[in-house]
N, C-alpha and C. Protein backbone atom coordinates (compact mmCIF):
# COMPACT_ATOMS: atom_id res chain seq x y z
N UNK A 1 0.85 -1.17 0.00
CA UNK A 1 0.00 0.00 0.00
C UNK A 1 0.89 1.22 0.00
N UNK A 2 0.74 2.06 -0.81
CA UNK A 2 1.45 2.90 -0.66
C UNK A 2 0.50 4.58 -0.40
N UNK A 3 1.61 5.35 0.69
CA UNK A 3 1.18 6.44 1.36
C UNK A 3 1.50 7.42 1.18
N UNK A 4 0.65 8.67 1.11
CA UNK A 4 1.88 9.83 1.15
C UNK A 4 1.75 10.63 2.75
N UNK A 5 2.34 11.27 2.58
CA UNK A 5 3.11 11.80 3.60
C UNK A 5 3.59 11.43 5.14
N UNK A 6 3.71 11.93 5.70
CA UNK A 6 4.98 11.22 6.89
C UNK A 6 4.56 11.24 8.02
N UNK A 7 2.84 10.62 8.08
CA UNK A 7 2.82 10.50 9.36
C UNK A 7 2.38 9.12 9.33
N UNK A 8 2.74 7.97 8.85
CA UNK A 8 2.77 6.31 8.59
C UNK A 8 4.37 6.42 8.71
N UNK A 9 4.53 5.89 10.36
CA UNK A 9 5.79 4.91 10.33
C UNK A 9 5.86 3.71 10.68
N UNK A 10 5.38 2.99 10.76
CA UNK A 10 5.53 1.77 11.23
C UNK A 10 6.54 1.42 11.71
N UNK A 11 6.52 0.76 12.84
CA UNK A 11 7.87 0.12 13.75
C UNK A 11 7.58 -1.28 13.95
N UNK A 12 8.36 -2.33 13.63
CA UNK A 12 8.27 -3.58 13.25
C UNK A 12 8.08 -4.24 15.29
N UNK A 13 7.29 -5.06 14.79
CA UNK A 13 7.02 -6.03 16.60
C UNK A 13 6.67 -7.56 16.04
N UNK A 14 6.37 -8.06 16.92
CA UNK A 14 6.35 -10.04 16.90
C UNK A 14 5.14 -9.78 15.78
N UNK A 15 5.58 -11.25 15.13
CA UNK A 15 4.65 -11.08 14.13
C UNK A 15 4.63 -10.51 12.71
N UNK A 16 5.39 -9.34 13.02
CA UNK A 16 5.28 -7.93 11.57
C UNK A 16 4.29 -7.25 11.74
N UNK A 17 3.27 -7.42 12.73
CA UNK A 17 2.43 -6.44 13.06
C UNK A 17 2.44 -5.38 13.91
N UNK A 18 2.40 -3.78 13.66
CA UNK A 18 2.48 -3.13 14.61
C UNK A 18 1.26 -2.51 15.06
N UNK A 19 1.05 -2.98 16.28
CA UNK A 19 -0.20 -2.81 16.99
C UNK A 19 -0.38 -0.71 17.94
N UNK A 20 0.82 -0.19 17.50
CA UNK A 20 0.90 1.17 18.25
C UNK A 20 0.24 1.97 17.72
N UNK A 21 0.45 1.71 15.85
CA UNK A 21 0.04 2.93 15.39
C UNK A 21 -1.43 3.63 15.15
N UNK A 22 -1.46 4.54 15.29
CA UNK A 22 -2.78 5.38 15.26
C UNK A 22 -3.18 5.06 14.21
N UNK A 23 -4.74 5.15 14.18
CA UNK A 23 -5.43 5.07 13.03
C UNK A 23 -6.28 6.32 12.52
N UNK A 24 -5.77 6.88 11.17
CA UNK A 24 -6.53 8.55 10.42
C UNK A 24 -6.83 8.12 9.63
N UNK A 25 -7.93 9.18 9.33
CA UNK A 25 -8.73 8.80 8.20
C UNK A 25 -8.50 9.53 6.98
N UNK A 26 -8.29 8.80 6.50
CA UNK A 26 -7.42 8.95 4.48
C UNK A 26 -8.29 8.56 3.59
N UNK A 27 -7.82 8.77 2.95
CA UNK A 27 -9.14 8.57 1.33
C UNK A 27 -8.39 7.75 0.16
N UNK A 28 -9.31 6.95 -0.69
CA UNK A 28 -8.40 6.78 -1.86
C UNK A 28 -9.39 7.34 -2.71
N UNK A 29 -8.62 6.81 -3.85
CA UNK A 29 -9.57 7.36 -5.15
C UNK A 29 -10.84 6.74 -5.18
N UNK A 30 -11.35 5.89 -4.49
CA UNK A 30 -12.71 5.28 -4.73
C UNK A 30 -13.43 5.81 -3.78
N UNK A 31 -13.14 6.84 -2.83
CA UNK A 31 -14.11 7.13 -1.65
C UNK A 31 -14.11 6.54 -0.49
N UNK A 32 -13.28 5.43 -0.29
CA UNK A 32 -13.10 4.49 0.61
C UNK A 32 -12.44 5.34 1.85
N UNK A 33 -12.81 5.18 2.81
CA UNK A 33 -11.91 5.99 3.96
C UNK A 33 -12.01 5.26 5.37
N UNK A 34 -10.61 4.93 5.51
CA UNK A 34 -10.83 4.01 6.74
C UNK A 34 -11.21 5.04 8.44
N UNK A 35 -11.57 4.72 9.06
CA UNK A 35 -12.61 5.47 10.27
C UNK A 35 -12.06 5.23 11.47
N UNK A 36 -11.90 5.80 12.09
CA UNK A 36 -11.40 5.94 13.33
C UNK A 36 -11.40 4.66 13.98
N UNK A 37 -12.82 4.41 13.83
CA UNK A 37 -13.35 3.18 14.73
C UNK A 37 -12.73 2.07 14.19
N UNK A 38 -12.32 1.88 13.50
CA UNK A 38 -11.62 0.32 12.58
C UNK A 38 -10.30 0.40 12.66
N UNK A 39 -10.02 0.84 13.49
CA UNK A 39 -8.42 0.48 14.28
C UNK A 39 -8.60 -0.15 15.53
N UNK A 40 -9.96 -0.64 16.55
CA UNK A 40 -9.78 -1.26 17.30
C UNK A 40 -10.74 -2.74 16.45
N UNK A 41 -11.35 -2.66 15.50
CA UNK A 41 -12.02 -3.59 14.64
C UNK A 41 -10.45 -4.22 14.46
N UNK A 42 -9.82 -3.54 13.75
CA UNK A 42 -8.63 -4.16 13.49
C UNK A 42 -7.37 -4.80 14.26
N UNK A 43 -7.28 -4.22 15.44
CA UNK A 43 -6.40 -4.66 16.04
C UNK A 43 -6.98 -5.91 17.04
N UNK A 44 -8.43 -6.10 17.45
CA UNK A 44 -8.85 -6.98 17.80
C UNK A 44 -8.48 -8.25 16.94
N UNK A 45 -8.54 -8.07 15.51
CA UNK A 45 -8.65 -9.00 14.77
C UNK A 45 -7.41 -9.77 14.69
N UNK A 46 -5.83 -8.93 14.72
CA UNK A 46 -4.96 -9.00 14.90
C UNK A 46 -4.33 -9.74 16.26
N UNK A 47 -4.82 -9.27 16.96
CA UNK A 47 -4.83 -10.07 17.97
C UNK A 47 -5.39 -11.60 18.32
N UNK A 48 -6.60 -11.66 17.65
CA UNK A 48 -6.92 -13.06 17.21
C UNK A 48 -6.00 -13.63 16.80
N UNK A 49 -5.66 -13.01 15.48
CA UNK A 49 -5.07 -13.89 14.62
C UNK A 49 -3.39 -14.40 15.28
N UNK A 50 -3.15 -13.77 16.33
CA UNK A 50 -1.75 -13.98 16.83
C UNK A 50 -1.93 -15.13 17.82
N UNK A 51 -3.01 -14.92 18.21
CA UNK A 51 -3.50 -16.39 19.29
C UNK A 51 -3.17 -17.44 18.71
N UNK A 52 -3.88 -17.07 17.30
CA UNK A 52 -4.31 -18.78 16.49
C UNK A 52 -2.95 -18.72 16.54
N UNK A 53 -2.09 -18.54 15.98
CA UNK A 53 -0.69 -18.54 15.46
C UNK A 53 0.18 -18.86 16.70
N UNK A 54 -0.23 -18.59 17.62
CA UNK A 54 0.63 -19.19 19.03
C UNK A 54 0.20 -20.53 19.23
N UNK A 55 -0.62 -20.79 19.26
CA UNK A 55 -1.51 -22.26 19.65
C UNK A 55 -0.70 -23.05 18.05
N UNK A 56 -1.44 -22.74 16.76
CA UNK A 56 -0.90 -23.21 15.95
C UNK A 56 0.06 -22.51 14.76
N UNK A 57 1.24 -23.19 15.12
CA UNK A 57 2.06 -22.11 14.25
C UNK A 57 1.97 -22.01 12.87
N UNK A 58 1.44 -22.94 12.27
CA UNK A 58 1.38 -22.69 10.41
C UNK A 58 -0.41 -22.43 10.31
N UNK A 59 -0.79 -21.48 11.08
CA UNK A 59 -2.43 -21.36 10.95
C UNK A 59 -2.25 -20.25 9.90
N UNK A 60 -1.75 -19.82 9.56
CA UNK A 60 -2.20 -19.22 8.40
C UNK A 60 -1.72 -19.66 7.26
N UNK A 61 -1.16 -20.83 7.19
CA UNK A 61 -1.34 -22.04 5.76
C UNK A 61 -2.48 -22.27 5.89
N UNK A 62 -3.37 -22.30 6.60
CA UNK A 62 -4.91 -22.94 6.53
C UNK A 62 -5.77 -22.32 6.29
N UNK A 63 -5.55 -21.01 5.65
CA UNK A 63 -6.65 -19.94 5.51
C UNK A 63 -7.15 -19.90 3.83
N UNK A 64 -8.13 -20.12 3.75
CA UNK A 64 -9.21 -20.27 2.05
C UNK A 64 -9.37 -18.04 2.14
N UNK A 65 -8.26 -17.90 0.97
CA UNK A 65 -8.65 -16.39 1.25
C UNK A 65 -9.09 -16.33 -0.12
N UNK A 66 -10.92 -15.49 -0.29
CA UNK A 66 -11.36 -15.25 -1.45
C UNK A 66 -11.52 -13.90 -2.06
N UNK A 67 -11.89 -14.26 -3.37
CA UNK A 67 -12.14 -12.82 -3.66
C UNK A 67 -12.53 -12.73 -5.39
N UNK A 68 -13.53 -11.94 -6.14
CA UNK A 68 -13.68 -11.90 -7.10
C UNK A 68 -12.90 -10.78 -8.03
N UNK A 69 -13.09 -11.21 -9.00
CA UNK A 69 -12.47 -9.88 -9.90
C UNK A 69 -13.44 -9.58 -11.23
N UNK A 70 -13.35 -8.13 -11.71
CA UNK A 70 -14.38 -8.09 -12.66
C UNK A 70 -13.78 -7.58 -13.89
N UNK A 71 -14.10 -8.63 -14.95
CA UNK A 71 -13.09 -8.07 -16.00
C UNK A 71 -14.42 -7.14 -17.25
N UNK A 72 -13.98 -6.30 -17.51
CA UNK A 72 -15.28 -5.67 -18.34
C UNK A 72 -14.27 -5.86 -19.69
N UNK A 73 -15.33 -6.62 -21.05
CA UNK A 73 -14.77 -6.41 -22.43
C UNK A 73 -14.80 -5.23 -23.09
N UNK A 74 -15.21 -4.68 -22.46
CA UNK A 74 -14.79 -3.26 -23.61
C UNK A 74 -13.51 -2.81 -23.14
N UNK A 75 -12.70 -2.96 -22.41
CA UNK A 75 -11.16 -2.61 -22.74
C UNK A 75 -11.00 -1.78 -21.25
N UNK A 76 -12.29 -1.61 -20.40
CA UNK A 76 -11.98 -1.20 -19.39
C UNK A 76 -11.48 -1.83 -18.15
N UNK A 77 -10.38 -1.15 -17.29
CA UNK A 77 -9.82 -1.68 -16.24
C UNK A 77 -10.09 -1.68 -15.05
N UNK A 78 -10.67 -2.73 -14.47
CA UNK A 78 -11.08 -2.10 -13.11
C UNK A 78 -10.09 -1.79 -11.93
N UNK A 79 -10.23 -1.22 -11.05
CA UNK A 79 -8.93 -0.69 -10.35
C UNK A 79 -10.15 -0.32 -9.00
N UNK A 80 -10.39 -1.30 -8.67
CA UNK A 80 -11.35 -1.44 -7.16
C UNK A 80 -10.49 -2.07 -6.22
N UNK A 81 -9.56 -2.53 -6.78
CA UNK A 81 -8.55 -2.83 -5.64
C UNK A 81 -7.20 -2.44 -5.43
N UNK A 82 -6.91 -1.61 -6.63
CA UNK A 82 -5.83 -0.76 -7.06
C UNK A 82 -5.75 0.33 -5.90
N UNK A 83 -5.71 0.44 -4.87
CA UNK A 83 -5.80 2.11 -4.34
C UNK A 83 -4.59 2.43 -3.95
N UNK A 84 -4.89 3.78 -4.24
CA UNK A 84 -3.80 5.46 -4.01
C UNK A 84 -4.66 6.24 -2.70
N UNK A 85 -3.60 6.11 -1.81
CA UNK A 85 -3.97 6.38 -0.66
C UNK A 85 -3.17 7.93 -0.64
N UNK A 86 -4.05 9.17 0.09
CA UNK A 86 -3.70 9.98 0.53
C UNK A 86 -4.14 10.63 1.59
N UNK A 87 -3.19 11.62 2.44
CA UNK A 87 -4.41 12.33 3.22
C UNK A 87 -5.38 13.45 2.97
N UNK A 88 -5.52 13.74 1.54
CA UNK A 88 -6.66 14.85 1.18
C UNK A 88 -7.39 14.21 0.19
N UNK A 89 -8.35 14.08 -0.37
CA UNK A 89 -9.33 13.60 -1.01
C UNK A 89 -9.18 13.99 -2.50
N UNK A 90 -8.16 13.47 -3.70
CA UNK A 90 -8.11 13.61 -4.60
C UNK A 90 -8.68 13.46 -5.82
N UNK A 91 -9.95 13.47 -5.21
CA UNK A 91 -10.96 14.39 -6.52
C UNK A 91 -10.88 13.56 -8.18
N UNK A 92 -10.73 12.42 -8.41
CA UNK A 92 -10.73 11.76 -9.19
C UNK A 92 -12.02 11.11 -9.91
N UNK A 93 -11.87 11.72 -11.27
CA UNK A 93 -13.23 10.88 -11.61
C UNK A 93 -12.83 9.59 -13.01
N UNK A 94 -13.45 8.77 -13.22
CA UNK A 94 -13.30 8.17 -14.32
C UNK A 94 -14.87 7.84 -14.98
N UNK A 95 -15.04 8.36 -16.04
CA UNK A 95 -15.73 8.08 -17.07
C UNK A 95 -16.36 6.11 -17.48
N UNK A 96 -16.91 5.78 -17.43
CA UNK A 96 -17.07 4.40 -18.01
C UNK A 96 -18.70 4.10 -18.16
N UNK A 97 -19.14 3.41 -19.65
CA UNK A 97 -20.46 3.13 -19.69
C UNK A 97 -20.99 3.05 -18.85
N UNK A 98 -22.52 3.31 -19.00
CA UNK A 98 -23.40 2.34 -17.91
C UNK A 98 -23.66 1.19 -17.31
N UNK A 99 -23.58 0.59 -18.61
CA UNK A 99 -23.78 -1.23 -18.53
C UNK A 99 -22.87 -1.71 -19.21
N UNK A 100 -21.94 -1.73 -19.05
CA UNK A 100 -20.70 -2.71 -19.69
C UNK A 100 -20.83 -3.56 -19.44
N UNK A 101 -20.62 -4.49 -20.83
CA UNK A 101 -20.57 -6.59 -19.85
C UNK A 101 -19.20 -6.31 -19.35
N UNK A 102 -19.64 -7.46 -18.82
CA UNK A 102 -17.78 -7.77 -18.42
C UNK A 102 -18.39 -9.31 -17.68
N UNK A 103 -17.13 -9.97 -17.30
CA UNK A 103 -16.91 -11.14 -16.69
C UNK A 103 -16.77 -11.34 -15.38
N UNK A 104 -17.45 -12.26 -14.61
CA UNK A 104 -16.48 -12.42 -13.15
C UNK A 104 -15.64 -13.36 -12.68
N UNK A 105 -15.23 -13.22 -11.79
CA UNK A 105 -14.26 -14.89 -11.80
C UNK A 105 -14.18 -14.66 -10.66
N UNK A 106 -14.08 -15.88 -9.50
CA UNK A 106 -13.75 -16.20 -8.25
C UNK A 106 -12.55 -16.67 -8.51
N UNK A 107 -12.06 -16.87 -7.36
CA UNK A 107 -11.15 -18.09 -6.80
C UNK A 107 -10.84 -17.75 -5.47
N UNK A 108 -9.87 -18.80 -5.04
CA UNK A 108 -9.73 -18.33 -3.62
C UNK A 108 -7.69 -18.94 -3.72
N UNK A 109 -6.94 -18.22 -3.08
CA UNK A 109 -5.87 -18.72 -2.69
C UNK A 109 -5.31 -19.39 -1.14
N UNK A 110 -4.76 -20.13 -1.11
CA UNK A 110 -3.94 -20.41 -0.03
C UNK A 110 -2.32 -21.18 0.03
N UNK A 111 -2.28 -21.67 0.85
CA UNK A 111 -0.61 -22.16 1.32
C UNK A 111 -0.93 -23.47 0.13
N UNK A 112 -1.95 -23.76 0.32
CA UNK A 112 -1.75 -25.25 -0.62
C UNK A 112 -2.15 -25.31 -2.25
N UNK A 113 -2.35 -24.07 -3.03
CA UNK A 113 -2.38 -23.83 -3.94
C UNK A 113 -3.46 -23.00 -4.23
N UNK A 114 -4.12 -23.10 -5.40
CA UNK A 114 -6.11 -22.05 -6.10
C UNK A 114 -6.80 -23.15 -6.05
N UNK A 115 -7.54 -22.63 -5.63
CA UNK A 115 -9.17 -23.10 -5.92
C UNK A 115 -10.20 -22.21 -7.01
N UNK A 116 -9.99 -22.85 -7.85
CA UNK A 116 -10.66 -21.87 -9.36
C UNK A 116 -9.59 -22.13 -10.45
N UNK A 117 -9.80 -20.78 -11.21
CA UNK A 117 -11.22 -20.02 -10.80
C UNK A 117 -12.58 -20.47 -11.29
N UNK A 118 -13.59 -19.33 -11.17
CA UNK A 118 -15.16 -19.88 -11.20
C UNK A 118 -15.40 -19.02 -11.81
N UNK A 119 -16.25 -18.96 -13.04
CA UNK A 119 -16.76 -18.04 -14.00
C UNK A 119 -17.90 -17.66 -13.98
N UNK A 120 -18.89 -16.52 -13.70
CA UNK A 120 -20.26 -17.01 -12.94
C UNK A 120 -20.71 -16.46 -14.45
N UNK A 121 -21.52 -17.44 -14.72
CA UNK A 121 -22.42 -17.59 -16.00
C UNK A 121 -23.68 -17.83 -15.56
N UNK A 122 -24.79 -17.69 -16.87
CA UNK A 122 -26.10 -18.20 -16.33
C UNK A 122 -26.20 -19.52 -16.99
N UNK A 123 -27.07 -20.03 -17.01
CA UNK A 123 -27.54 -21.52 -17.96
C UNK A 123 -27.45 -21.76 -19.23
N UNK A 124 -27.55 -19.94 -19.51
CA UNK A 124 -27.31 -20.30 -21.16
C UNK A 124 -26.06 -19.56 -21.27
N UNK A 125 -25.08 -19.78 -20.48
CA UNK A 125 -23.27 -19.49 -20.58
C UNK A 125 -23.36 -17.85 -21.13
N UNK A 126 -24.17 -17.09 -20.66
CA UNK A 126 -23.49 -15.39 -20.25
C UNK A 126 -23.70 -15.07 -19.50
N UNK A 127 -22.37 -14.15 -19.22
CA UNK A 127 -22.04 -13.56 -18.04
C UNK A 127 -23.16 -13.20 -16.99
N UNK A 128 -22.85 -13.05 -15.96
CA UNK A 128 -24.01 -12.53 -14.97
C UNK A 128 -22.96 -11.63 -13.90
N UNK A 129 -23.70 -10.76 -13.08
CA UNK A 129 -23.22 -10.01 -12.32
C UNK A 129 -23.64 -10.93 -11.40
N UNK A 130 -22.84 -11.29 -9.90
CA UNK A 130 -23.13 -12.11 -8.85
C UNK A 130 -24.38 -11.84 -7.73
N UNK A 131 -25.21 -12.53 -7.52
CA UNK A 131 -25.89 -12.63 -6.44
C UNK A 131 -25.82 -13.38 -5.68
N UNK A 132 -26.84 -12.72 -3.97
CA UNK A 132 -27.07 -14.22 -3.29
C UNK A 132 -27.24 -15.64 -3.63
N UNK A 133 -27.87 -15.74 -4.99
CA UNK A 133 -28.20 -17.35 -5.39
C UNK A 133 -26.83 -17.92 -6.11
N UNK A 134 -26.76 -17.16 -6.97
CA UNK A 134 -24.98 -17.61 -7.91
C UNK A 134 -24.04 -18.03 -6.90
N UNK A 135 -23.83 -17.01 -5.67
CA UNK A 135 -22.67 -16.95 -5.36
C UNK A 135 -23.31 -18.44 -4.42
N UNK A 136 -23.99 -18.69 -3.52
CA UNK A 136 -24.37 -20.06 -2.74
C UNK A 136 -23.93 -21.11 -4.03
N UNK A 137 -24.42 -21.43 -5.00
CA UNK A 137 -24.28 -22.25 -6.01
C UNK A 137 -23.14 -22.40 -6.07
N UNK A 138 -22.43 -21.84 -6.63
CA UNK A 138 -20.81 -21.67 -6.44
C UNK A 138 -20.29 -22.31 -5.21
N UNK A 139 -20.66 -21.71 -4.51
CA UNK A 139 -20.16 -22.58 -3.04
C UNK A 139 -20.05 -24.01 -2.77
N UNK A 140 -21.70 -24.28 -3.31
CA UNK A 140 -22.09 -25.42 -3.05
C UNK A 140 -21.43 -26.57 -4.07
N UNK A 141 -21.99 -26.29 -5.65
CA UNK A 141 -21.56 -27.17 -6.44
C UNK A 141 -19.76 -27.11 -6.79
N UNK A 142 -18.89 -26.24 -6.82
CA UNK A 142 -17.55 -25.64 -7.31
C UNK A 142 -16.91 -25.71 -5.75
N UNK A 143 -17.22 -25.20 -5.35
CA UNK A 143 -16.15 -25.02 -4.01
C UNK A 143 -16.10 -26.02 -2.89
N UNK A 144 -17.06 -26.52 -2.17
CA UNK A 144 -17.16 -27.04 -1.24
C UNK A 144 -16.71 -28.66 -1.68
N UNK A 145 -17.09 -29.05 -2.75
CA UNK A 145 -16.28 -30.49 -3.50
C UNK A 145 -15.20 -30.09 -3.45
N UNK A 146 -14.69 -29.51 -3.96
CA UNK A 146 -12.89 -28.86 -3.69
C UNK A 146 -11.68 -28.85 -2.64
N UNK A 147 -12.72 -29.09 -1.50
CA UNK A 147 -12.11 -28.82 0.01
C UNK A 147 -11.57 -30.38 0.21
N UNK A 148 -11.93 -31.62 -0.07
CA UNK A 148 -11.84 -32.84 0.33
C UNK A 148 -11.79 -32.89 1.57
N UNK A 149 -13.00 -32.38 2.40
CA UNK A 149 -12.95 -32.95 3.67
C UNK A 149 -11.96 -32.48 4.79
N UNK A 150 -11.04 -30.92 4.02
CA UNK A 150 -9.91 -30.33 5.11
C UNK A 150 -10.32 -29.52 5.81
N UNK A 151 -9.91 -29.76 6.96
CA UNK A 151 -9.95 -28.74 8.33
C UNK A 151 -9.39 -27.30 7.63
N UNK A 152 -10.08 -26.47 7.35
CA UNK A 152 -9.36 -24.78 6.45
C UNK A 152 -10.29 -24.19 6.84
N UNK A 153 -9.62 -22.63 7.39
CA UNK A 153 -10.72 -21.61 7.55
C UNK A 153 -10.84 -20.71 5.70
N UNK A 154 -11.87 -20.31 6.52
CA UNK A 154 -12.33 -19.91 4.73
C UNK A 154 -12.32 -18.30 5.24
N UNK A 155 -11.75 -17.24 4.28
CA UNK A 155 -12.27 -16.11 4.33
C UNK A 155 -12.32 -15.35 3.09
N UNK A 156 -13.66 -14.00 3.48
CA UNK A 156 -14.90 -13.55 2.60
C UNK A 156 -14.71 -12.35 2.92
N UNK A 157 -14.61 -11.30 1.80
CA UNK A 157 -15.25 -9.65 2.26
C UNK A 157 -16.50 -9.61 2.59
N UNK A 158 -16.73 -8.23 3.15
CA UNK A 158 -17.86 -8.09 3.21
C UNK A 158 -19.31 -7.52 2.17
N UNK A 159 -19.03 -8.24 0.45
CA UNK A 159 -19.89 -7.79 -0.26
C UNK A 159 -21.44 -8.78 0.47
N UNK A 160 -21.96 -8.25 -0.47
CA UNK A 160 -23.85 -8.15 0.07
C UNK A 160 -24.35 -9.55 -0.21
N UNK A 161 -23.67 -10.24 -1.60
CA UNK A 161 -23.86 -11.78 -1.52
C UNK A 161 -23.51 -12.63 -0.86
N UNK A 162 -22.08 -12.22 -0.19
CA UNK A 162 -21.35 -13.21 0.53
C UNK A 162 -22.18 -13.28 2.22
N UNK A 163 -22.34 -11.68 2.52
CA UNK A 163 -23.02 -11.60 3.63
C UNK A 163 -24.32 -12.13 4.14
N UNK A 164 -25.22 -12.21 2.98
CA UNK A 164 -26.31 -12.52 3.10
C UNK A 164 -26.58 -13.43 4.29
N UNK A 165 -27.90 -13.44 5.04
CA UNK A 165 -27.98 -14.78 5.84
C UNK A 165 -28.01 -15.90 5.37
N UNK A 166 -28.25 -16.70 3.93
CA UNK A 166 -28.49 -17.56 3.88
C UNK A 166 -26.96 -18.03 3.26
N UNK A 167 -25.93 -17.34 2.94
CA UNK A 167 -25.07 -17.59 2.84
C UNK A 167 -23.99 -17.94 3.68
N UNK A 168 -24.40 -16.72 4.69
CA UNK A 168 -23.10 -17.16 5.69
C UNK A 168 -24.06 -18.52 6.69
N UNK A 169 -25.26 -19.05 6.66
CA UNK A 169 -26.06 -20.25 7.23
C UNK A 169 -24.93 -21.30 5.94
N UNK A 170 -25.22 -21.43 4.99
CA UNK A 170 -23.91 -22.43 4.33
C UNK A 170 -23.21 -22.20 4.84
N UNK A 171 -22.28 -21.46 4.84
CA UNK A 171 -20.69 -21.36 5.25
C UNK A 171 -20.33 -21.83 6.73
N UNK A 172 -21.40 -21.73 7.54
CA UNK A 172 -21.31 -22.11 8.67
C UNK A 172 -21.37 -23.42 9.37
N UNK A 173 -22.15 -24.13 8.16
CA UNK A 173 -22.64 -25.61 8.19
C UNK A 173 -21.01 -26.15 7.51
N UNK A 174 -20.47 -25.69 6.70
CA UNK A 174 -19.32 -25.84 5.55
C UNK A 174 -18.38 -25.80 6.86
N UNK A 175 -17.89 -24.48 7.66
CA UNK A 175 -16.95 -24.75 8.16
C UNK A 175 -16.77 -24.64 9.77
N UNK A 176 -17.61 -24.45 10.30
CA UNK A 176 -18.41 -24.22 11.20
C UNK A 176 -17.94 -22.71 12.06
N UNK A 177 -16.94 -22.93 12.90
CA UNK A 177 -16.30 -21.45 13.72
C UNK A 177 -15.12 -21.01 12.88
N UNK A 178 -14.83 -21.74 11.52
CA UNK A 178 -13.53 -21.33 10.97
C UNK A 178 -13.84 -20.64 9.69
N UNK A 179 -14.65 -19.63 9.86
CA UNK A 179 -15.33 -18.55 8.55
C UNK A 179 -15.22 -17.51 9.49
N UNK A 180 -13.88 -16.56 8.35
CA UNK A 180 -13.39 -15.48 8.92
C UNK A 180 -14.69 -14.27 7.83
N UNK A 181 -15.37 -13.72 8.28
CA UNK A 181 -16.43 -12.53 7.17
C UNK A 181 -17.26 -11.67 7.99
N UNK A 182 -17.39 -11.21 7.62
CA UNK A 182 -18.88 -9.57 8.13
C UNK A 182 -19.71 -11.04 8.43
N UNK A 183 -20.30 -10.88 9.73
CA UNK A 183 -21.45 -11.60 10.44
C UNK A 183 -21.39 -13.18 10.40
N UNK A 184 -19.63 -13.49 10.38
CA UNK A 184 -19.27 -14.62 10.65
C UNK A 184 -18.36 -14.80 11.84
N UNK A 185 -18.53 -16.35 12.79
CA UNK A 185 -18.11 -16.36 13.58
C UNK A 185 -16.83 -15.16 13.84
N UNK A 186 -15.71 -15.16 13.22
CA UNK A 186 -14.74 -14.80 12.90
C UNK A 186 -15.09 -12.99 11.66
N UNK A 187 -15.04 -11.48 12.94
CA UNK A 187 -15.49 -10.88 12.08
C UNK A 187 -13.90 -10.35 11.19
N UNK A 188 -14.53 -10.34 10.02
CA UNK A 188 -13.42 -9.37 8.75
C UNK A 188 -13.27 -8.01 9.17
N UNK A 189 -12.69 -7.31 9.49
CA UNK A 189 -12.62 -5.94 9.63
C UNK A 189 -13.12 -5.12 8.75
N UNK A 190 -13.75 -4.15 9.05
CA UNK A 190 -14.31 -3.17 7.94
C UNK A 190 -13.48 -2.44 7.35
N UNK A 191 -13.32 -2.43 5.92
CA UNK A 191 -12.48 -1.63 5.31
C UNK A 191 -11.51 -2.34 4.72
N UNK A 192 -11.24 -3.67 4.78
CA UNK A 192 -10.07 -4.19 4.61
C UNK A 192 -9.93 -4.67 3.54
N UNK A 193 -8.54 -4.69 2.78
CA UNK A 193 -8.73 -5.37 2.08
C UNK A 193 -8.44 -6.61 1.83
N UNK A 194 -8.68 -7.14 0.69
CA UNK A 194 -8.95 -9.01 0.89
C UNK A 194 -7.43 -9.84 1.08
């Protein structure tokens, strides 16, 4: 991630995490601005995650980390995960159709290789933008055969399909306390990225 100006120093502690530094609120080009309040969201989480890692030391080989990407054919780039972080609000606009197709694709990475990716199509093989029902399907028929039966925590942003109740009710049956997401055992921090 890169920052401008000089009040991000980070000072290295156990782990590589430094739990001192203050948290301000900065902007990127998408409007995104992390909040005061999501520095103790975050450092809670951090702190979790150092537990697991004391108890078991390769726990984060075991983590299913997901995430989609959206490719649009008309030549446009998406850059939703691209961010330029500053501390003043740089006023950026970009131009792009209304309804562009474009493609999606899942997958998920971890220590033991991809899972994917997943192309979300409809029945008659075009593209679809993801919903609550696609994205469960996916889960169900593509992903969850995939797992063979391994003890892995799975983690999810917090988009609106993944969140859904009837989704994170799968995921919960799937992995039970080891689903790291927004309104899963295990919460994702707000703001974060994947």
């Amino acid at each position: 991630m890169a920052m401008s100006g000089s009040s991000f120093n980070p000072t290295p502690v156990d782990h590589g995490v430094n739990l001192g530094v203050s948290c301000q609120v900065i902007y990127s080009q998408f409007g995104l601005a992390i909040h005061q309040n999501d520095h103790q969201a975050r450092r809670r989480f951090v702190e979790w995650a150092q537990n697991e890692i004391a108890v078991v030391p390769d726990f984060h080989k075991r983590i299913l980390f997901s995430d989609e990407a959206h490719f649009w054919l008309n030549g446009y780039v998406n850059k939703q995960n691209c961010r330029i972080w500053s501390e003043a609000n740089p006023q950026v606009y970009v131009e792009t159709p209304l309804h562009p197709e474009k493609l999606t694709v899942w997958c998920t990475l971890w220590a033991g290789g991809i899972i994917g990716p997943y192309f979300f199509k409809n029945d008659e093989g075009h593209n679809v933008t993801v919903n609550g029902d696609q994205y469960r399907t996916m889960i169900t028929n593509f992903f969850i055969p995939e797992l063979n039966n391994q003890e892995l925590w799975f983690q999810q942003d917090g988009a609106t399909c993944h969140t859904a109740r009837a989704t994170i009710d799968l995921l919960k049956d799937t992995f039970g306390d080891r689903l790291i997401s927004r309104f899963g055992p295990v919460n994702w921090p707000p703001r974060s990225c994947d």
